[in-house]
N, C-alpha and C. Protein backbone atom coordinates (compact mmCIF):
# COMPACT_ATOMS: atom_id res chain seq x y z
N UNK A 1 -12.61 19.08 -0.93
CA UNK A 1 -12.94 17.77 -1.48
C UNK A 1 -12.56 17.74 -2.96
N UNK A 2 -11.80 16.95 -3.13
CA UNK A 2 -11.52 16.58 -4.73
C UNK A 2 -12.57 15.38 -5.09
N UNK A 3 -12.86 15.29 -6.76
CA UNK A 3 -13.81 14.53 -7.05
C UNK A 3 -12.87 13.83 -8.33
N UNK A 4 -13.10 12.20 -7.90
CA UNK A 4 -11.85 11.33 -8.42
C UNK A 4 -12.57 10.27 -8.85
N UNK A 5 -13.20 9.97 -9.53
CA UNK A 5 -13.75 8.69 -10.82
C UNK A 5 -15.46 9.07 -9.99
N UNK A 6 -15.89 9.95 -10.19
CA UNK A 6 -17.22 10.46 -9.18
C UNK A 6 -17.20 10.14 -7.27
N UNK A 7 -16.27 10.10 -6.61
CA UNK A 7 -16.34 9.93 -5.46
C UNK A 7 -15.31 11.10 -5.25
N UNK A 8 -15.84 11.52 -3.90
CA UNK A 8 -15.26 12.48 -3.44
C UNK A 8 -13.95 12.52 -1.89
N UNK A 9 -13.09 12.86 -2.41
CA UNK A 9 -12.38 12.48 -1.24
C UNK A 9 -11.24 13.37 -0.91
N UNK A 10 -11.62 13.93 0.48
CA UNK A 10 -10.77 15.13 0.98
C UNK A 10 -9.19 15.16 0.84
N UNK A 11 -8.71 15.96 0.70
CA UNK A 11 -7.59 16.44 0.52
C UNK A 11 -6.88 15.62 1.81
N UNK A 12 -7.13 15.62 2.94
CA UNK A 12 -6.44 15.29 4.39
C UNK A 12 -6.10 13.67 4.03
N UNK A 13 -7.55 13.18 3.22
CA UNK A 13 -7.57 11.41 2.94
C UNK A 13 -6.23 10.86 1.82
N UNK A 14 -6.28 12.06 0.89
CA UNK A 14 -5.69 11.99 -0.10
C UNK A 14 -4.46 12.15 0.39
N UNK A 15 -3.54 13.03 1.33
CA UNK A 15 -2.52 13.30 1.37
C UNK A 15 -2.49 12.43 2.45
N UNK A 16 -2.97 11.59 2.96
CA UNK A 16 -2.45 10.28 3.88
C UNK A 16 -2.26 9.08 2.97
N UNK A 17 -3.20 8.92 2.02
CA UNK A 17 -2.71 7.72 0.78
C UNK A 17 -1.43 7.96 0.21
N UNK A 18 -1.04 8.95 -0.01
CA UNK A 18 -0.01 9.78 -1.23
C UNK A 18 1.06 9.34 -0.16
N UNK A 19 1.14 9.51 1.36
CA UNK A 19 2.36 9.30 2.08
C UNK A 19 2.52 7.98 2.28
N UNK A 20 0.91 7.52 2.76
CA UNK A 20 1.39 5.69 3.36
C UNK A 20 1.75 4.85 2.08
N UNK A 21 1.62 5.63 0.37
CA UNK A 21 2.04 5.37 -0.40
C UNK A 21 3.51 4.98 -0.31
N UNK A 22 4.19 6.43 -0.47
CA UNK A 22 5.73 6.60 -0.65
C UNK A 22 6.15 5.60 0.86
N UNK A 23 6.01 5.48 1.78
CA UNK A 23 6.31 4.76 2.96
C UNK A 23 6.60 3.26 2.43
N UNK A 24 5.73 2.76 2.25
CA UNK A 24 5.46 1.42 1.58
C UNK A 24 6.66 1.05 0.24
N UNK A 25 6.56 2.23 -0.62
CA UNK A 25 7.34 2.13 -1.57
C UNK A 25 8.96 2.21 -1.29
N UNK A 26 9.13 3.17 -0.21
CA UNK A 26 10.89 3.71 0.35
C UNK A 26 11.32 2.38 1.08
N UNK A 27 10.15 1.37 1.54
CA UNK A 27 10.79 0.82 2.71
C UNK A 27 10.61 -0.74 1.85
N UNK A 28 9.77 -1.10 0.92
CA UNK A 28 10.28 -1.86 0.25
C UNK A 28 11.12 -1.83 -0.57
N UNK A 29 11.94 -1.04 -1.34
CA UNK A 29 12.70 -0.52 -2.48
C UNK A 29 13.86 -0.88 -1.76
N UNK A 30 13.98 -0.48 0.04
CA UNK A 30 15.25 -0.76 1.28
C UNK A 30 15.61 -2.01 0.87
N UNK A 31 14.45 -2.68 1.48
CA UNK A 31 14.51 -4.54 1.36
C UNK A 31 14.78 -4.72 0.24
N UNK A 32 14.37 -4.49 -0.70
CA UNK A 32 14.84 -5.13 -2.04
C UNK A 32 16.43 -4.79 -2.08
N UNK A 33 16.57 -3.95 -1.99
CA UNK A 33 18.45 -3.25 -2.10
C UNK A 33 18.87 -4.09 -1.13
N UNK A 34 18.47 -4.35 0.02
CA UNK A 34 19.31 -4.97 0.88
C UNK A 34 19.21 -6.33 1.05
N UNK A 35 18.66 -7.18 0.24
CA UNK A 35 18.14 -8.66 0.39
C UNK A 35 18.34 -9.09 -1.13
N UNK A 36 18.02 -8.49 -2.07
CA UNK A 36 18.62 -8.61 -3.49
C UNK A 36 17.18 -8.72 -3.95
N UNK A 37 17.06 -8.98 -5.12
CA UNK A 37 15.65 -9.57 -6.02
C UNK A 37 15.85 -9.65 -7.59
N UNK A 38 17.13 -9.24 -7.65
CA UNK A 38 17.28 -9.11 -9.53
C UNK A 38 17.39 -11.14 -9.51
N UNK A 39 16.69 -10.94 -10.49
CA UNK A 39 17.38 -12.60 -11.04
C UNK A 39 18.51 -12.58 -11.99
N UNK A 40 19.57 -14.04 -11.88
CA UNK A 40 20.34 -13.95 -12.33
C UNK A 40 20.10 -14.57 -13.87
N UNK A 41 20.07 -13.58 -14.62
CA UNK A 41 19.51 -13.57 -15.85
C UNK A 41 20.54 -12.70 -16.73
N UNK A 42 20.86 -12.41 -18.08
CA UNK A 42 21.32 -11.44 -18.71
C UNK A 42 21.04 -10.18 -18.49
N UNK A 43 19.85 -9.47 -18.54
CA UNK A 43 19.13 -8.74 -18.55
C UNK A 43 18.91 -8.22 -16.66
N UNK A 44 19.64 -7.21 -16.27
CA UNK A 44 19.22 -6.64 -15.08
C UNK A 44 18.33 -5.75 -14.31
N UNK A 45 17.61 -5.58 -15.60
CA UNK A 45 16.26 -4.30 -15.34
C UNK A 45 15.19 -5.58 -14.97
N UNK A 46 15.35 -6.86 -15.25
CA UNK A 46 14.11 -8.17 -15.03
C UNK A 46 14.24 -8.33 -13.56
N UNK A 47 13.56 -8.18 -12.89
CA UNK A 47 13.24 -8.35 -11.18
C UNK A 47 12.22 -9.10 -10.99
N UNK A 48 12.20 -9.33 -9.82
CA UNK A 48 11.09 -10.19 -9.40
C UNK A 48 10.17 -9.36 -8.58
N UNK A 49 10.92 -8.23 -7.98
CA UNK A 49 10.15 -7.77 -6.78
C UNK A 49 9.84 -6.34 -7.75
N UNK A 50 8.83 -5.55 -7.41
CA UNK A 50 8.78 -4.12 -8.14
C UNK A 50 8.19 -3.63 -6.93
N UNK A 51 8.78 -2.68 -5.89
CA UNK A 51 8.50 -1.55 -5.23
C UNK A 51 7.31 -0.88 -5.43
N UNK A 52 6.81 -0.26 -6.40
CA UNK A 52 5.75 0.79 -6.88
C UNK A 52 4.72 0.02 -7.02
N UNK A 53 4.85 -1.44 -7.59
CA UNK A 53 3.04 -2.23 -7.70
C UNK A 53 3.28 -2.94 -6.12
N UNK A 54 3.92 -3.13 -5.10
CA UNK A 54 3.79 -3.43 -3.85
C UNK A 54 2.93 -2.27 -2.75
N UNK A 55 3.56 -1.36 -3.61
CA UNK A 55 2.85 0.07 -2.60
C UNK A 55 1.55 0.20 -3.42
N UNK A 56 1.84 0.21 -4.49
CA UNK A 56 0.17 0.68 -5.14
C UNK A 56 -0.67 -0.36 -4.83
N UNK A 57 -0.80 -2.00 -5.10
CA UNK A 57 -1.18 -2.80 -4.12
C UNK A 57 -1.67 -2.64 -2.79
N UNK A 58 -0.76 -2.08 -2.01
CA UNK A 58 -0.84 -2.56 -0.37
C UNK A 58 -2.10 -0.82 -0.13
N UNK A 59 -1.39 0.16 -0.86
CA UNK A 59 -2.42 1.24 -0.83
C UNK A 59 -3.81 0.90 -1.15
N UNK A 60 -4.30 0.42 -2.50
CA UNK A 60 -5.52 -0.03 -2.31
C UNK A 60 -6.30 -0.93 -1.82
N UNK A 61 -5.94 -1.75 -1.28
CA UNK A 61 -6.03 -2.66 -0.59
C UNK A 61 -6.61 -2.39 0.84
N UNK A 62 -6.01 -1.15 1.40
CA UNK A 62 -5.90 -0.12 2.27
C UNK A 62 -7.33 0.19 2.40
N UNK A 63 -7.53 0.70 1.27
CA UNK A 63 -8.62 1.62 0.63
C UNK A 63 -9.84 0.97 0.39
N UNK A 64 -9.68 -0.58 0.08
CA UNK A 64 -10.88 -1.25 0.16
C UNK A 64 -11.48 -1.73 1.34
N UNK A 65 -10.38 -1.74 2.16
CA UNK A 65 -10.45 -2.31 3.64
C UNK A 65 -11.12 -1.45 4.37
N UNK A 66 -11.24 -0.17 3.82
CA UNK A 66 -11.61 0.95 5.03
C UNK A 66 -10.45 1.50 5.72
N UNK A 67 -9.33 1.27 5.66
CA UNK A 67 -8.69 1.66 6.18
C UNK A 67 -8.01 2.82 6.71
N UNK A 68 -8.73 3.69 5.70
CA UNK A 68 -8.68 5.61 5.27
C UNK A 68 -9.93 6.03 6.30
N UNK A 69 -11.09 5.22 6.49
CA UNK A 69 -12.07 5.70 7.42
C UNK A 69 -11.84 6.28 8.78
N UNK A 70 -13.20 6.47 9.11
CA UNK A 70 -13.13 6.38 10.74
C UNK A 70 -13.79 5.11 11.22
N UNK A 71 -14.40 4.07 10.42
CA UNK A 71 -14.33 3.14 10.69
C UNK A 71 -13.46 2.32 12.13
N UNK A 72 -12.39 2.40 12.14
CA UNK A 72 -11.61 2.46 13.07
C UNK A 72 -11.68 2.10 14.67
N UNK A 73 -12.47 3.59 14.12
CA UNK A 73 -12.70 4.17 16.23
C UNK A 73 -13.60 3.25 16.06
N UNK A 74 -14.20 2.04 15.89
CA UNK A 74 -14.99 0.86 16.25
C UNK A 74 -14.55 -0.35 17.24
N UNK A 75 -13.69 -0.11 17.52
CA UNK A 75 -12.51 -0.72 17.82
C UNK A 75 -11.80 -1.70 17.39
N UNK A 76 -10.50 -2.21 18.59
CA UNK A 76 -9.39 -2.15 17.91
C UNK A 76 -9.37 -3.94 16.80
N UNK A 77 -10.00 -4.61 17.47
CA UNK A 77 -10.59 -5.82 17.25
C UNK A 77 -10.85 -5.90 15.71
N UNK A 78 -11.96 -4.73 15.07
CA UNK A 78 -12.00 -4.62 14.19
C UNK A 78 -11.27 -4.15 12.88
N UNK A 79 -10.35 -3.34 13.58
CA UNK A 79 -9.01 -2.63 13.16
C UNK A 79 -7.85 -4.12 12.48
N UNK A 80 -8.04 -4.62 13.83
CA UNK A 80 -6.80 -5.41 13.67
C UNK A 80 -7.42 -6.84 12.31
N UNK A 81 -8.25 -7.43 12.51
CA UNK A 81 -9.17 -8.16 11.22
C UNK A 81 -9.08 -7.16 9.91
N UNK A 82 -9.11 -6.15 9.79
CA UNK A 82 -9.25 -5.15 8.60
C UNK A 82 -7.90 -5.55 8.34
N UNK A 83 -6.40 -5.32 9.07
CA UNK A 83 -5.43 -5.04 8.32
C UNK A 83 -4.57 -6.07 8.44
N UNK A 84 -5.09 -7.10 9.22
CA UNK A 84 -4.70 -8.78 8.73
C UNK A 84 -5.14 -9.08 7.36
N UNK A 85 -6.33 -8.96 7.21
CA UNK A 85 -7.28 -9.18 6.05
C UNK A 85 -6.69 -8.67 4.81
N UNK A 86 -6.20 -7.27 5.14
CA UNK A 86 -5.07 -6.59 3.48
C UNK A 86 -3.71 -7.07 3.54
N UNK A 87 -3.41 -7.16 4.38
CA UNK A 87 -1.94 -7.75 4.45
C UNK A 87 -2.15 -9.48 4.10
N UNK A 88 -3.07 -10.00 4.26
CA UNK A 88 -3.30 -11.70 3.67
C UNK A 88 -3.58 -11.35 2.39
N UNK A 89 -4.11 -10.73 1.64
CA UNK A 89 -4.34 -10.85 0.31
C UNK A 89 -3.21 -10.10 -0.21
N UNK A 90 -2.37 -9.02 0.17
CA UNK A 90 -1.42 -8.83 -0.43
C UNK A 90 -0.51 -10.01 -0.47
N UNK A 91 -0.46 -10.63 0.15
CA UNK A 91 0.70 -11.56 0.50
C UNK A 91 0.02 -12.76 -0.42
């Protein structure tokens, strides 16, 4: 167990955030490369879309939802409301 702003949270929890992290981030960073998002502006580092606050976003979001729990095994009903629910406020 690591201890992270006083809450404690296992290594197994942590290294599933850290991946569904990079997931989120590799596969929006795709879309952006392949759909475009720079605006046409002078300046080409100005985007609209940023990869890393989409994943860091959609990760906590995750995280508020319960989504790291076992919550879960409650079923799927409840599952599926949890990650409508983060995916509507991300959006």
């Amino acid at each position: 167990m690591i201890r992270f702003f006083r809450h404690y949270i296992s290594v197994s929890m942590l290294f599933l955030m850290v991946l569904e992290f990079l997931v989120f981030f590799f596969a929006s960073d795709f879309s952006a490369e392949r759909h475009g998002s720079t605006l046409p502006l002078s300046r080409p580092e100005t985007t609209l879309f940023k990869p890393w606050l989409f994943a860091a976003v959609l990760t906590l979001l995750s995280s508020m939802f319960d989504l790291y729990g076992w919550a879960w095994t409650t079923g799927l009903r409840s599952l599926f409301l949890r990650v409508a629910g983060c995916f509507a406020i991300s959006g």
